[in-house]
N, C-alpha and C. Protein backbone atom coordinates (compact mmCIF):
# COMPACT_ATOMS: atom_id res chain seq x y z
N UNK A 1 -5.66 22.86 -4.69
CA UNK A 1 -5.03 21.60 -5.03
C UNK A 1 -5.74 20.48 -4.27
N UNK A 2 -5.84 19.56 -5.39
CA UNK A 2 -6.85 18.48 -4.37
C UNK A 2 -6.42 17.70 -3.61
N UNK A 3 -6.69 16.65 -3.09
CA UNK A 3 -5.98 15.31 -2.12
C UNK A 3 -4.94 14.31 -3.21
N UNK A 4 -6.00 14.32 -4.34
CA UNK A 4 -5.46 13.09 -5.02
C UNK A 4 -4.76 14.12 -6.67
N UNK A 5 -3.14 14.77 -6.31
CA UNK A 5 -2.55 15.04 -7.16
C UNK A 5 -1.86 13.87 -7.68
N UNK A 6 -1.63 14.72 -9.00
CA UNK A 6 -0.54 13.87 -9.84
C UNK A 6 0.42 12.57 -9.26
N UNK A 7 1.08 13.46 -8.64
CA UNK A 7 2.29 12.79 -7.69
C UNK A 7 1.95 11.67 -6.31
N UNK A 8 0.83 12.34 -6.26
CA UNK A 8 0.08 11.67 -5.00
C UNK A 8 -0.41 10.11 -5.64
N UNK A 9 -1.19 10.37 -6.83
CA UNK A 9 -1.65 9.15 -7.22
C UNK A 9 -0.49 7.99 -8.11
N UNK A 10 0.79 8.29 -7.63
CA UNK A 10 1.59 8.05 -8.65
C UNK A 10 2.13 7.11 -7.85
N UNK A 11 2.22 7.56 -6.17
CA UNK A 11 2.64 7.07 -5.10
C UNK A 11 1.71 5.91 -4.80
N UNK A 12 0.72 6.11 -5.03
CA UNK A 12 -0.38 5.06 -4.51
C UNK A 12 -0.29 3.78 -5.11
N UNK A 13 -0.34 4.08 -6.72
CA UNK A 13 0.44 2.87 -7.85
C UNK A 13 1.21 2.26 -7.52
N UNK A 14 2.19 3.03 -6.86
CA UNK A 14 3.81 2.32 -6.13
C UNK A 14 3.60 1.54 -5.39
N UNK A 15 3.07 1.95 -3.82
CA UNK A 15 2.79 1.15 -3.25
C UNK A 15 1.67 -0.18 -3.49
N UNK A 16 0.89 0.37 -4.01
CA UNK A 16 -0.42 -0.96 -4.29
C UNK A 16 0.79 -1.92 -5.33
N UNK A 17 1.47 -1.70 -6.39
CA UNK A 17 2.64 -2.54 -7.01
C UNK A 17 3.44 -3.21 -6.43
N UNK A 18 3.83 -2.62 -5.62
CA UNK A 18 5.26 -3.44 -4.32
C UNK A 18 4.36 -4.25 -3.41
N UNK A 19 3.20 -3.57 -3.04
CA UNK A 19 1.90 -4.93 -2.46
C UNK A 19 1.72 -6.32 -2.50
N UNK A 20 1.92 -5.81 -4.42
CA UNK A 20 0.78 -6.97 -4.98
C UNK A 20 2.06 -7.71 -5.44
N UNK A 21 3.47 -7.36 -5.49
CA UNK A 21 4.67 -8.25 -6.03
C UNK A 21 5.16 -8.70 -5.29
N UNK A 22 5.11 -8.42 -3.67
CA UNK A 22 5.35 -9.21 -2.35
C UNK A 22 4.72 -10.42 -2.21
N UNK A 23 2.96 -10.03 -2.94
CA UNK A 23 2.33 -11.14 -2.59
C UNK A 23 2.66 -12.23 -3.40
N UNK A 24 2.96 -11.75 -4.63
CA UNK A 24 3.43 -13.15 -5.78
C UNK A 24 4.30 -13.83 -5.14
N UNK A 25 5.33 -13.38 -4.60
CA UNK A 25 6.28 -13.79 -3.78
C UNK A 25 6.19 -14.85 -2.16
N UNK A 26 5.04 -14.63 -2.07
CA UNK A 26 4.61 -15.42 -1.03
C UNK A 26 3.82 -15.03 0.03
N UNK A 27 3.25 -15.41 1.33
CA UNK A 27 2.70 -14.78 2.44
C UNK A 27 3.55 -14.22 3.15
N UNK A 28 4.37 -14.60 3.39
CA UNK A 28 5.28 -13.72 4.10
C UNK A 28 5.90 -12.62 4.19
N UNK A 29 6.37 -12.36 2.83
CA UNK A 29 6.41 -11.50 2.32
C UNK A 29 5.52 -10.01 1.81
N UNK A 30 3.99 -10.43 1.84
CA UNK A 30 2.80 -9.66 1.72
C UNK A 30 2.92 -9.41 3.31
N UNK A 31 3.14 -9.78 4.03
CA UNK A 31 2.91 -9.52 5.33
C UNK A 31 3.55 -8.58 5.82
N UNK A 32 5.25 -8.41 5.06
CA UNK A 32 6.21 -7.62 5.63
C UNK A 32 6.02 -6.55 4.64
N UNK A 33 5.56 -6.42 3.48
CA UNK A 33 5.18 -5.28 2.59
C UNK A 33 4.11 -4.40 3.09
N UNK A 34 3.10 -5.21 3.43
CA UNK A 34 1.94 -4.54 4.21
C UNK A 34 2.10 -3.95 5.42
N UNK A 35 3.54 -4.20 6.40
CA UNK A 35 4.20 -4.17 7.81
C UNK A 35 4.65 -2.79 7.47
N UNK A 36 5.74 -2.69 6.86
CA UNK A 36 6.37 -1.71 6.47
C UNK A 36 5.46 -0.54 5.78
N UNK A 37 4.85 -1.02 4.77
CA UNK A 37 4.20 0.54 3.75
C UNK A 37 3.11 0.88 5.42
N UNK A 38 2.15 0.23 6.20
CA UNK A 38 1.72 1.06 7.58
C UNK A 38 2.72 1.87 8.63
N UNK A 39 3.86 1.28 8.45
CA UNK A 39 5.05 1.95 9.73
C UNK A 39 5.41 3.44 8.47
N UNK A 40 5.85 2.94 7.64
CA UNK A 40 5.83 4.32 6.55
C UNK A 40 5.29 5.29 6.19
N UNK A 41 3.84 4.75 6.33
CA UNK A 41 2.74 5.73 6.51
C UNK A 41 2.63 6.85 7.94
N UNK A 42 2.88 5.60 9.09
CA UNK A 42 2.41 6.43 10.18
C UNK A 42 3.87 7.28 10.14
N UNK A 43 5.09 7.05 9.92
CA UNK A 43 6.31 7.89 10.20
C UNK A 43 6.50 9.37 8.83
N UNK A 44 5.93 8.95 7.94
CA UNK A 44 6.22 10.01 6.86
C UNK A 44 4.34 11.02 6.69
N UNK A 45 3.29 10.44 6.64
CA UNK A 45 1.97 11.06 5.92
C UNK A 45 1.98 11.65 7.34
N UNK A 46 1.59 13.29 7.36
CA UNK A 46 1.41 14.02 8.78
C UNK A 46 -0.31 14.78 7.95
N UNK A 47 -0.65 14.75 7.15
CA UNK A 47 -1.94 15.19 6.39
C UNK A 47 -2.47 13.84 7.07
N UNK A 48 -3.88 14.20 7.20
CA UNK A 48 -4.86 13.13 8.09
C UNK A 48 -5.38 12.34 6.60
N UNK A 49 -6.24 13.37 5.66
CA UNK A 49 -6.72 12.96 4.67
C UNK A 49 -5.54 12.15 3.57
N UNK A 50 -4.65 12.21 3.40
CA UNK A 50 -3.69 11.64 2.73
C UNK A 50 -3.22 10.30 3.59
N UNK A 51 -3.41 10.14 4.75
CA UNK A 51 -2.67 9.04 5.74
C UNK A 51 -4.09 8.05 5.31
N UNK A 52 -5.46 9.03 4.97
CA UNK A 52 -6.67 7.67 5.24
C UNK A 52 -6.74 7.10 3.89
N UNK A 53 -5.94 8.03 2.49
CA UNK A 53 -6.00 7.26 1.13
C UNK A 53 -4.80 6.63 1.06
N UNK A 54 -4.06 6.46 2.06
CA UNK A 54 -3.11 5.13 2.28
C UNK A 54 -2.93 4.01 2.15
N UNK A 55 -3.66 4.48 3.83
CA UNK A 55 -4.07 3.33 4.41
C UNK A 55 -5.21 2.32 3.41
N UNK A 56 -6.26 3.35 2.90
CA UNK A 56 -7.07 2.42 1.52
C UNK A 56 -6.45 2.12 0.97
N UNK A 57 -5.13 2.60 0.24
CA UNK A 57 -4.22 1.74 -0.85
C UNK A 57 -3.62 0.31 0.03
N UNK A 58 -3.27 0.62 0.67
CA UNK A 58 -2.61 -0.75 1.38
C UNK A 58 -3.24 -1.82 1.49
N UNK A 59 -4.88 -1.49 2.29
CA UNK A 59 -5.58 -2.64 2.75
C UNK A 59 -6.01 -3.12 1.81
N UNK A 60 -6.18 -2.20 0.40
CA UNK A 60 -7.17 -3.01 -0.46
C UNK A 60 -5.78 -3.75 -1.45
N UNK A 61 -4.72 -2.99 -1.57
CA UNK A 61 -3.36 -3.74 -1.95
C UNK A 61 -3.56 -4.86 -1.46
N UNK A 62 -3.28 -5.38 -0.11
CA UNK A 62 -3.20 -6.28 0.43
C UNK A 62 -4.18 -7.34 0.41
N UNK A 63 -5.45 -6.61 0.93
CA UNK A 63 -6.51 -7.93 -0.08
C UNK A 63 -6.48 -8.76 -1.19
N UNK A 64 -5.72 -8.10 -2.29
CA UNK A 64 -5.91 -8.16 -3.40
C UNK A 64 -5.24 -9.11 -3.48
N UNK A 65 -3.94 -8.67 -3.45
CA UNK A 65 -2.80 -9.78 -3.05
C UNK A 65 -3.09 -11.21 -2.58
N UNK A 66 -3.40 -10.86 -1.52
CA UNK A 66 -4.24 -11.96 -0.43
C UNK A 66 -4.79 -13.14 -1.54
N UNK A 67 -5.65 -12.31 -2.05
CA UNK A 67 -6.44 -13.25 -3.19
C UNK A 67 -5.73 -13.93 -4.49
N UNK A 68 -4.42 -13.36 -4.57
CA UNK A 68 -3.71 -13.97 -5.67
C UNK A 68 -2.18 -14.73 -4.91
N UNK A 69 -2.37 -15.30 -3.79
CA UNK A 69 -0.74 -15.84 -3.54
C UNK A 69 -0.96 -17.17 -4.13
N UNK A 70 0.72 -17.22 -4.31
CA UNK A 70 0.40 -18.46 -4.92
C UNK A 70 0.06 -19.74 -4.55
N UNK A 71 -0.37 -21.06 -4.96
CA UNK A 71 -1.02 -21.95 -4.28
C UNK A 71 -0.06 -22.91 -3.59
């Protein structure tokens, strides 16, 4: 079974979604989405390789975001 199952990549969607709808919502809010999905990560992912395609969903979530708040 690989790193990136079904369920696994289903999760990643989730979070990169709740990311990127915090950010519509404002900076502040991207800030506390991005706060939380890392405290979530470090308290729930105990797999090393699954904690580091996370953490990629988040940061690049969050970039992304970053790049679309509103003006």
């Amino acid at each position: 079974m690989g790193i990136l199952s079904l369920g696994v990549l289903f999760y990643q969607i989730v979070i990169a979604a709740i990311i990127v709808f915090a950010a519509s919502k404002g900076k502040k809010y991207l800030a506390l989405a991005v706060g939380l999905a890392f405290l979530w990560t470090l308290s729930h992912a105990f797999f090393p390789p699954l904690m580091i395609v996370q953490f990629i969903t988040i940061i690049g979530s969050g970039m992304y975001g970053y790049r679309k708040l509103p003006t």
